[in-house]
N, C-alpha and C. Protein backbone atom coordinates (compact mmCIF):
# COMPACT_ATOMS: atom_id res chain seq x y z
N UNK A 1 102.66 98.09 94.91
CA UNK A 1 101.35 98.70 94.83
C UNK A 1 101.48 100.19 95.13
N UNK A 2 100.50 100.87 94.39
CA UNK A 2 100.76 102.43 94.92
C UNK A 2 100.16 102.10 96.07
N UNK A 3 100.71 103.85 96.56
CA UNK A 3 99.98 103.99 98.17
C UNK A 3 99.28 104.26 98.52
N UNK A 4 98.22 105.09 96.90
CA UNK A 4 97.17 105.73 97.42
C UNK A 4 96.24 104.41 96.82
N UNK A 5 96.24 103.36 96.31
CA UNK A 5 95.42 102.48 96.37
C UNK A 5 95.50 101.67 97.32
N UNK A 6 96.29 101.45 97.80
CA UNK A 6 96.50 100.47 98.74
C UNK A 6 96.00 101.60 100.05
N UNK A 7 95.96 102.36 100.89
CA UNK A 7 95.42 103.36 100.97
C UNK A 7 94.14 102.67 101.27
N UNK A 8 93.25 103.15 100.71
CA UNK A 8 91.81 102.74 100.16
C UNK A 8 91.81 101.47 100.66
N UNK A 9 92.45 100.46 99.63
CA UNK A 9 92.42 98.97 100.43
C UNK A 9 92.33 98.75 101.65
N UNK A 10 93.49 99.35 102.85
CA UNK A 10 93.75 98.98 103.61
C UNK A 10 91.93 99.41 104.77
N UNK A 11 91.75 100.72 104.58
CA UNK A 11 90.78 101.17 105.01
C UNK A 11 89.02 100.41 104.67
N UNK A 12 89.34 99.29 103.80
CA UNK A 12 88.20 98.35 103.64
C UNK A 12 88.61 97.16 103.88
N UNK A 13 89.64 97.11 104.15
CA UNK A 13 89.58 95.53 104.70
C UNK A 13 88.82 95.06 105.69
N UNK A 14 88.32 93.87 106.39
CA UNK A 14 87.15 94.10 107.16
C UNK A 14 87.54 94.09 108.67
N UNK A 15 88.89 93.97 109.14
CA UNK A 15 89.24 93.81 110.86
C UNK A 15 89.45 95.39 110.38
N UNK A 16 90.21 95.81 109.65
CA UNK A 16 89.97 97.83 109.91
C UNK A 16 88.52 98.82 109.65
N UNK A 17 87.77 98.06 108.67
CA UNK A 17 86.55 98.40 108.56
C UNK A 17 85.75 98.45 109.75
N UNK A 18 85.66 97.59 110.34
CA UNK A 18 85.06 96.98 111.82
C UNK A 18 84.96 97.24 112.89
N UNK A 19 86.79 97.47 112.92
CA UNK A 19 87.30 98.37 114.59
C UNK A 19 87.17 99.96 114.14
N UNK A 20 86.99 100.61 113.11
CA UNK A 20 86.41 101.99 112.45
C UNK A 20 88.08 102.66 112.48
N UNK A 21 88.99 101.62 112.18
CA UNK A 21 90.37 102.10 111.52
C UNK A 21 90.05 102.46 110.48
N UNK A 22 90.90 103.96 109.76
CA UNK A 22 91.21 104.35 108.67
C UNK A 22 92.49 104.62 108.12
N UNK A 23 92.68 104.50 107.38
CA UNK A 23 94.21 104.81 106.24
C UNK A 23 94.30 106.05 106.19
N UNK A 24 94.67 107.31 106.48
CA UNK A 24 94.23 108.51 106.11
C UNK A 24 95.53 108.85 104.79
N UNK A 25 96.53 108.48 105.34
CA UNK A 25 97.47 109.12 104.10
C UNK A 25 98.95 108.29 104.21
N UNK A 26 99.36 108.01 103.25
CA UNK A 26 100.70 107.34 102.80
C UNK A 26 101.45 107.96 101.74
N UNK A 27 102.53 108.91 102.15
CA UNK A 27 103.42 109.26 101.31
C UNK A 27 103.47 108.53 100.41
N UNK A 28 104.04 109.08 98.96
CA UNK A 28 104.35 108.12 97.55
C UNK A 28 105.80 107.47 97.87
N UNK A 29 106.22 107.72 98.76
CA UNK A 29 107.95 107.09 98.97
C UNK A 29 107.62 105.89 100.06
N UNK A 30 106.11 105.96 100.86
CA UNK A 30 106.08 105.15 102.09
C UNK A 30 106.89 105.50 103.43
N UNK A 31 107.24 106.66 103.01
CA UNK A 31 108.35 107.03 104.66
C UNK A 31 106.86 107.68 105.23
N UNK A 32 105.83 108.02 105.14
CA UNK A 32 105.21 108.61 106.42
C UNK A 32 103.55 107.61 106.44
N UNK A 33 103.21 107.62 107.32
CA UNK A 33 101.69 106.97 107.14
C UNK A 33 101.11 107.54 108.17
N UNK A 34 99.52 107.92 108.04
CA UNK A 34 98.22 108.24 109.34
C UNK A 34 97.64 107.25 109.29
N UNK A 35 97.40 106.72 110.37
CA UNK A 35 95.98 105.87 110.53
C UNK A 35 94.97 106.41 111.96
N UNK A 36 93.99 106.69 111.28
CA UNK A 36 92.97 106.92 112.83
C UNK A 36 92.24 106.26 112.88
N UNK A 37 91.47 106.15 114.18
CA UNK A 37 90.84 105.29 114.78
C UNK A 37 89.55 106.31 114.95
N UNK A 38 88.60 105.81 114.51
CA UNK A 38 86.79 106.76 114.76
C UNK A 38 86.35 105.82 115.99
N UNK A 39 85.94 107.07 117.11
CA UNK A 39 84.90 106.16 117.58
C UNK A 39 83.55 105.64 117.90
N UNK A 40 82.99 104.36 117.90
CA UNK A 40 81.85 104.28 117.77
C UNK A 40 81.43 103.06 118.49
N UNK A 41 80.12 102.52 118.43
CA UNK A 41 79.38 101.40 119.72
C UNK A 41 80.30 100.00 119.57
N UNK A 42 81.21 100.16 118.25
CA UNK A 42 81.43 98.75 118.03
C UNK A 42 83.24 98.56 118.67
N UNK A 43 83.41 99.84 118.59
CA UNK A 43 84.90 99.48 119.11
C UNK A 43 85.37 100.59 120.75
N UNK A 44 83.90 100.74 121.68
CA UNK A 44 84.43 100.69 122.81
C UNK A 44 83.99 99.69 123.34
N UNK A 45 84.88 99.80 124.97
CA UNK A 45 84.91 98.72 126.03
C UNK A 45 83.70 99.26 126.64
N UNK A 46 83.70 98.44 128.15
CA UNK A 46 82.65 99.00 129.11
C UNK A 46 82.55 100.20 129.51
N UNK A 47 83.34 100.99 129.53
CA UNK A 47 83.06 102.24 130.11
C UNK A 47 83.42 103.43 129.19
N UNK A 48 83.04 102.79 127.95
CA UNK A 48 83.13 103.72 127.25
C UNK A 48 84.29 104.64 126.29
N UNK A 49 85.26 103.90 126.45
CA UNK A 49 86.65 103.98 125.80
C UNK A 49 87.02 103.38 124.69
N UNK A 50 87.74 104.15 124.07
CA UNK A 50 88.51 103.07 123.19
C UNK A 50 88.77 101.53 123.35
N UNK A 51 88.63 100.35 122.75
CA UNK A 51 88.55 99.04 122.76
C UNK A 51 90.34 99.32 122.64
N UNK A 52 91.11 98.23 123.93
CA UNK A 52 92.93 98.44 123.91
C UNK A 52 93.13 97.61 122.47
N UNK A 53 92.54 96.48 121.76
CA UNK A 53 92.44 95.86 120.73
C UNK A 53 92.84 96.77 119.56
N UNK A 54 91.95 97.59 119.75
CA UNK A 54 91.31 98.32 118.60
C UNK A 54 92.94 99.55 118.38
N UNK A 55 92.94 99.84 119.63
CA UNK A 55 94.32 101.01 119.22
C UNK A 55 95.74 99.90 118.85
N UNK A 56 95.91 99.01 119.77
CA UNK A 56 96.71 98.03 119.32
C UNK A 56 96.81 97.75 117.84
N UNK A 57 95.92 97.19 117.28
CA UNK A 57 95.44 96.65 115.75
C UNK A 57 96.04 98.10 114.93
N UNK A 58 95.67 98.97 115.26
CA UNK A 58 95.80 100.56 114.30
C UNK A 58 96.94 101.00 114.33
N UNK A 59 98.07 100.14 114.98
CA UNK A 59 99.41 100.24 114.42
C UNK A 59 100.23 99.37 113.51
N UNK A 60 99.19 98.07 113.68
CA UNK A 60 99.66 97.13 112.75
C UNK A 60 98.86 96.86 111.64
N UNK A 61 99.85 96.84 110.08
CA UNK A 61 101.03 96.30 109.70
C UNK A 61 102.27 97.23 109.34
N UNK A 62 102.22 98.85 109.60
CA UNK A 62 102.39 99.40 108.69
C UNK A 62 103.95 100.06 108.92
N UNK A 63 104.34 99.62 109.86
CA UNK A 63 105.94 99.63 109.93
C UNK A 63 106.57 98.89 108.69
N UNK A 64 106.03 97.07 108.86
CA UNK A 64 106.52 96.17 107.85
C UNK A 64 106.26 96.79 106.33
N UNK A 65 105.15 97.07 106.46
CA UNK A 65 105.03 97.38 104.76
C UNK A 65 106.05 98.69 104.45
N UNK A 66 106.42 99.79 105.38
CA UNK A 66 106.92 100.53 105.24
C UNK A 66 108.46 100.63 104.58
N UNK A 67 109.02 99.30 105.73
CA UNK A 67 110.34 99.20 105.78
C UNK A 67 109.99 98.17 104.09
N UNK A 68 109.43 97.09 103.68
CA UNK A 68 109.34 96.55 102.70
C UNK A 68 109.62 97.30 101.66
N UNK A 69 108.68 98.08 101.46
CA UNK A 69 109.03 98.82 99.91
C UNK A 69 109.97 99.85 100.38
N UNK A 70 110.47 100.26 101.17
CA UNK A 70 111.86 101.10 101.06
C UNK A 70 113.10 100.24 100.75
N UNK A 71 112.88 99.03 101.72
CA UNK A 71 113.84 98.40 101.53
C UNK A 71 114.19 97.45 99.87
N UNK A 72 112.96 97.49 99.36
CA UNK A 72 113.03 96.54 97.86
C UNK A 72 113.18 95.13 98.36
N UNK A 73 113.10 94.36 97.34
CA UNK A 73 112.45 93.04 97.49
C UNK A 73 114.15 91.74 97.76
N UNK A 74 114.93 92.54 98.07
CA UNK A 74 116.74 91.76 98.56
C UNK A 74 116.12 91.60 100.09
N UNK A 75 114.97 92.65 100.69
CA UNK A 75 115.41 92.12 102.24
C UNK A 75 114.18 91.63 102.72
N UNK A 76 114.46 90.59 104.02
CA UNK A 76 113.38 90.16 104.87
C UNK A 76 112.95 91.18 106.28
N UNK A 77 111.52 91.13 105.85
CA UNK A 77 110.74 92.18 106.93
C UNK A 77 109.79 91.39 107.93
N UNK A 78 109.96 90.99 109.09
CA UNK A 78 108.73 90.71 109.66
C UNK A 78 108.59 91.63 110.73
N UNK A 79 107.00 91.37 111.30
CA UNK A 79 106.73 92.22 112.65
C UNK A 79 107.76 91.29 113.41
N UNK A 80 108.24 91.44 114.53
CA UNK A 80 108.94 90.72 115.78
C UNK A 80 108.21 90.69 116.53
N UNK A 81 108.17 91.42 117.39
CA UNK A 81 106.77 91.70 118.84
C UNK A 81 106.74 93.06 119.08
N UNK A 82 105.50 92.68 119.64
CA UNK A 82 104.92 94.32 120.02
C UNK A 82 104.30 94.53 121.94
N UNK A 83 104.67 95.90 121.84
CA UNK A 83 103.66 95.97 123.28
C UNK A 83 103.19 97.32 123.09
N UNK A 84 101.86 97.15 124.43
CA UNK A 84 101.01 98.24 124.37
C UNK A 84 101.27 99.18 125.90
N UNK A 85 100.92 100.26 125.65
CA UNK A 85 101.34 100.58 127.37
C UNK A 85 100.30 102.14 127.32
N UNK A 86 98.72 101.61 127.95
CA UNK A 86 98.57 102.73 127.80
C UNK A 86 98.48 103.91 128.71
N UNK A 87 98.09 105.19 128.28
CA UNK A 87 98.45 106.37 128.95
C UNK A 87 97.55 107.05 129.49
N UNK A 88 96.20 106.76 128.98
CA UNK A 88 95.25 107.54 129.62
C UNK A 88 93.87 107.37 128.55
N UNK A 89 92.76 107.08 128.97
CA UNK A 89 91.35 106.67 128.23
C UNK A 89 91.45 107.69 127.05
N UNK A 90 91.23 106.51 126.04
CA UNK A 90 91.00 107.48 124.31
C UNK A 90 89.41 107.50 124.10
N UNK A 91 89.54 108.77 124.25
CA UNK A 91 87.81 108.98 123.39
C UNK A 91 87.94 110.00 122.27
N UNK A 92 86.77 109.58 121.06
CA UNK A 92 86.97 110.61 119.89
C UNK A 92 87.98 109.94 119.26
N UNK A 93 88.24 110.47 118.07
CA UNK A 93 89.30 110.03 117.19
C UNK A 93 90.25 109.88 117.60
N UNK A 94 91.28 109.40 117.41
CA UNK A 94 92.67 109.50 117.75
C UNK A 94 93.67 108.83 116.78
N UNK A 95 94.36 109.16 116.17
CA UNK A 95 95.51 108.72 115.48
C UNK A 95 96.58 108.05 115.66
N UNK A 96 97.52 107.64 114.57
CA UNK A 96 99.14 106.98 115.05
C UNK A 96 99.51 108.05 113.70
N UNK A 97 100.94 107.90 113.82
CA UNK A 97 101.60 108.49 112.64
C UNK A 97 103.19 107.95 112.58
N UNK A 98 103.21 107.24 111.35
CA UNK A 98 104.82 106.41 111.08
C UNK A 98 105.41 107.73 110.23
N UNK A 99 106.85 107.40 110.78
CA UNK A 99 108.15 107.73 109.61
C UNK A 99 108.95 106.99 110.21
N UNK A 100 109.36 107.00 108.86
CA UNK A 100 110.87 106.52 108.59
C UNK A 100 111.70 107.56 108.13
N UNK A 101 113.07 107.10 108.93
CA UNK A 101 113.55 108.18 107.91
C UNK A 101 115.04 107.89 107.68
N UNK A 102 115.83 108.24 106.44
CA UNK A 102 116.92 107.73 105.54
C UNK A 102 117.72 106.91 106.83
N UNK A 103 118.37 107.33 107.95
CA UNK A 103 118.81 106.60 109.14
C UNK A 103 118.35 105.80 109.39
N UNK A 104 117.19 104.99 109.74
CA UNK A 104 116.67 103.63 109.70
C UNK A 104 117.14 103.13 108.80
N UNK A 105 116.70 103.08 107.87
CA UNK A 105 117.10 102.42 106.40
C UNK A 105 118.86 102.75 106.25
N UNK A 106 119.31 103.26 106.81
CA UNK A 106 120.62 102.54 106.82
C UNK A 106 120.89 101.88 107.73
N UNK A 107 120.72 102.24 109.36
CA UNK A 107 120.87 101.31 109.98
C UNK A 107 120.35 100.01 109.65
N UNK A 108 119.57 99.51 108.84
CA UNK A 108 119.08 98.42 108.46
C UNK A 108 119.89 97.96 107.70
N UNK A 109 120.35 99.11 106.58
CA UNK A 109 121.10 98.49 105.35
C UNK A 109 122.31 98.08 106.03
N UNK A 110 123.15 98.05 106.80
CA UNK A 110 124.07 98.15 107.43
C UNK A 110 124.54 96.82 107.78
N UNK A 111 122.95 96.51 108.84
CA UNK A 111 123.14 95.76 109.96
C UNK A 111 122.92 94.62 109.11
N UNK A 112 122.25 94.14 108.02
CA UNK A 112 122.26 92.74 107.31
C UNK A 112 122.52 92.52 106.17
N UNK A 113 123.75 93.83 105.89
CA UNK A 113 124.98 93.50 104.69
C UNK A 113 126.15 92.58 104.92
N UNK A 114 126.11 91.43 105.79
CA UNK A 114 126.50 90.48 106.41
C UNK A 114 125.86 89.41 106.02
N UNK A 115 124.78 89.47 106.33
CA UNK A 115 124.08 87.89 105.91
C UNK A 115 123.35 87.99 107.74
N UNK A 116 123.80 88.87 108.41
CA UNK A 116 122.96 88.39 109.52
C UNK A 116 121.31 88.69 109.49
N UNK A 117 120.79 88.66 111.22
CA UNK A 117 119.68 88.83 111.49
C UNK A 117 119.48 90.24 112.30
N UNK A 118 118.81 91.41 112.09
CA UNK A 118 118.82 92.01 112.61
C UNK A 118 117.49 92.42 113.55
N UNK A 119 116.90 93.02 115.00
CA UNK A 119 116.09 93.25 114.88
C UNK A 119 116.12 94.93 115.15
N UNK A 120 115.09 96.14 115.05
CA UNK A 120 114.98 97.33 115.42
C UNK A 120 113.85 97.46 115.98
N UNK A 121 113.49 98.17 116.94
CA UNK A 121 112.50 98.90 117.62
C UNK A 121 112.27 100.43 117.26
N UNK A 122 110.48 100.30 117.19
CA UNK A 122 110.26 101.71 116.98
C UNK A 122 109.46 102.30 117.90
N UNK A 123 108.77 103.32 118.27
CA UNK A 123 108.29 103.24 119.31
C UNK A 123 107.07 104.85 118.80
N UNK A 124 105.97 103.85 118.70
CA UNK A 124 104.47 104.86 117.89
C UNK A 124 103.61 105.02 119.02
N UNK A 125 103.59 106.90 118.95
CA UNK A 125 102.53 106.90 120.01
C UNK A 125 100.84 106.88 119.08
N UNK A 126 100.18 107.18 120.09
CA UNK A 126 98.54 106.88 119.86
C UNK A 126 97.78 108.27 120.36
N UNK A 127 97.59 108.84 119.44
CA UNK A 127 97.81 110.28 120.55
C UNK A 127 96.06 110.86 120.04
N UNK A 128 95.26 111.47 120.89
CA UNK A 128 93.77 112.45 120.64
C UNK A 128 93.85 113.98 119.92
N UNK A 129 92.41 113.84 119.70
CA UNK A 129 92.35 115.57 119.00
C UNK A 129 93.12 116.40 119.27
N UNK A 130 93.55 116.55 121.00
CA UNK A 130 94.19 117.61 121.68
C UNK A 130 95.57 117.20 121.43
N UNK A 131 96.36 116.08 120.71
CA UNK A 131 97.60 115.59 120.52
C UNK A 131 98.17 115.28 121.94
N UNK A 132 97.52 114.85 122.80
CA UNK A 132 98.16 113.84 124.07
C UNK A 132 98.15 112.60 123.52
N UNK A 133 99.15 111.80 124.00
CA UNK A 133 99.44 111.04 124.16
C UNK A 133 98.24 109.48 125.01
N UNK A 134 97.77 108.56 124.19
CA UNK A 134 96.61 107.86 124.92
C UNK A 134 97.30 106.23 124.93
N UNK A 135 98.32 105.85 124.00
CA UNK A 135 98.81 104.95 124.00
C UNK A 135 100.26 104.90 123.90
N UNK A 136 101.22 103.84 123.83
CA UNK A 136 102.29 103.81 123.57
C UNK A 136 102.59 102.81 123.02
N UNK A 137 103.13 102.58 121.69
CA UNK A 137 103.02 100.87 120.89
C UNK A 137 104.75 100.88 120.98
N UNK A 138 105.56 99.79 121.17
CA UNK A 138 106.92 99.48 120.86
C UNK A 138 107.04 98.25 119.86
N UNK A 139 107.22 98.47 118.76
CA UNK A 139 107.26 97.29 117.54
C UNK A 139 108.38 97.27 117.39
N UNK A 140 108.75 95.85 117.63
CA UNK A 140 110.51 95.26 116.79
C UNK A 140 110.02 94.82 115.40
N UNK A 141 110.92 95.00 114.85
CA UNK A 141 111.12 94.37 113.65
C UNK A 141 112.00 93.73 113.10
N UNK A 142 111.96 92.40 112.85
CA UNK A 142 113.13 91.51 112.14
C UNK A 142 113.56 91.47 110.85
N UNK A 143 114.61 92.00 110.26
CA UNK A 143 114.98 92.22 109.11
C UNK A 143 116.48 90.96 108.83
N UNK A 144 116.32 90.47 107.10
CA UNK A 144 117.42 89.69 107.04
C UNK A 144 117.20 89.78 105.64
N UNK A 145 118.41 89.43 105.19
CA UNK A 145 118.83 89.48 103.67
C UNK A 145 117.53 87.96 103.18
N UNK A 146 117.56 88.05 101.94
CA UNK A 146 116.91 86.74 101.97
C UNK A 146 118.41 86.23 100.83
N UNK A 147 118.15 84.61 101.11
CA UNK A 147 118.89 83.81 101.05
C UNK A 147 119.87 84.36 100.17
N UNK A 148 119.19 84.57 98.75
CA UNK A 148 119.89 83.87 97.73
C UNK A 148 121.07 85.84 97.58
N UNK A 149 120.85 86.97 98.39
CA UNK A 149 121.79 87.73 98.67
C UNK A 149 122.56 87.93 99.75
N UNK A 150 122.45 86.61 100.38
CA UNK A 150 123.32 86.88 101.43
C UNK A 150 125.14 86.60 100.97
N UNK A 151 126.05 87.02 101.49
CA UNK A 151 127.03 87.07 101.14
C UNK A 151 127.65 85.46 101.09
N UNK A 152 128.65 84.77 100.54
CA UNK A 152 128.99 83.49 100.77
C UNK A 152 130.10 83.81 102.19
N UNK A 153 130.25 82.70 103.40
CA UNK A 153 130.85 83.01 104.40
C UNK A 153 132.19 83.67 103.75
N UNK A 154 132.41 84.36 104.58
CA UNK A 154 133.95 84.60 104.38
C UNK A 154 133.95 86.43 103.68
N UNK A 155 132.91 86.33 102.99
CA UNK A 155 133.42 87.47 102.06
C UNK A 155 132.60 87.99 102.71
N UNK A 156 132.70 89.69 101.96
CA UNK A 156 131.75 90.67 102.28
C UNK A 156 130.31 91.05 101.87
N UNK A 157 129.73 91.78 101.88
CA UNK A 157 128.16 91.62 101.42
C UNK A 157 127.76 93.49 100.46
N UNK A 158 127.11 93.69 99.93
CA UNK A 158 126.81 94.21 99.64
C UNK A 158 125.49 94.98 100.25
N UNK A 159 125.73 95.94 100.95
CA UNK A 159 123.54 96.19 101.31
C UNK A 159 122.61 96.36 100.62
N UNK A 160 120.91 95.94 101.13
CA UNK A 160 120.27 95.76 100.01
C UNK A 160 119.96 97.53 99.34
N UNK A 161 119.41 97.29 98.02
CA UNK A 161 119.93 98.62 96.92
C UNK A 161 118.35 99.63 97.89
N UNK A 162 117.64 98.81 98.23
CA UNK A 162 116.81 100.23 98.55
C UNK A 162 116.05 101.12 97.58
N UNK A 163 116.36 100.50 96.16
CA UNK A 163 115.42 100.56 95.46
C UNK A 163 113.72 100.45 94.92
N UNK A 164 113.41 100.10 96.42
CA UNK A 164 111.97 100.02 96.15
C UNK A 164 111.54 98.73 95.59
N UNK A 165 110.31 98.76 95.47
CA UNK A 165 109.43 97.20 94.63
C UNK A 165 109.36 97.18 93.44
């Protein structure tokens, strides 16, 4: 899918519609993504903050989809686990911002030109207007060849081409 439709999509779906997540921008390669968070009556807590849900949610999915279409359709992407750790009350907008960059994607290509399982950690801050820091997200991600390219035991493997979708 392009990125600037999907883009759009993602920003109407109805758990991002809801918590007043937006898509703001996705490189055409998928190495960079914005998502902000607006705030409003429906996604603070009691005292008036950012809902921890709501900044949580506004980092996910977009590592996986990231690493997906870089990686092309030879490798397996899931989320692994995540944690939240935050830094100090978000009020007003506040953003995340992904990259990737060619070093991931080899360390990836690398690590499950074997046939193994790999996982990586990334680590996205959540940061306000003034660019402090309001959250801290740590996402693993599990990556693996899917079956039918994994190498037969014994021999060597090829990494996946990275060709995209």
């Amino acid at each position: 899918m392009k990125p600037g439709l999907f883009r759009r999509l993602m920003s109407l779906w109805p758990p991002f519609l809801g918590a007043g997540i937006r898509v703001r921008e996705i490189s055409e390669d998928w190495r960079y993504v914005r998502v902000e968070l607006l705030s409003g009556r429906l996604n603070r807590n009691y005292v008036g903050t950012h809902f921890g849900g709501s900044l949580f949610a506004m980092t996910d999915p977009f590592l996986m989809l990231m690493y997906l279409e870089a990686l092309g359709s030879e490798c397996v992407v899931w989320d692994h686990s995540a944690a939240i750790r935050f830094v100090k009350p978000g009020r007003g907008t506040v953003a995340a911002e992904f990259r990737l960059a060619e070093s991931d994607l080899d360390d990836v290509r690398r690590a499950v030109a074997g046939g193994d399982r790999y996982l990586k950690e990334h680590e996205v801050q959540v940061f306000d207007a003034e660019g402090e820091c309001v959250a801290t997200v740590r996402r693993t991600l599990y990556f693996r060849l899917k079956e039918r390219y994994r190498p037969p035991e014994g021999r060597g493997a090829r990494p996946p081409s990275g060709s995209g979708r």
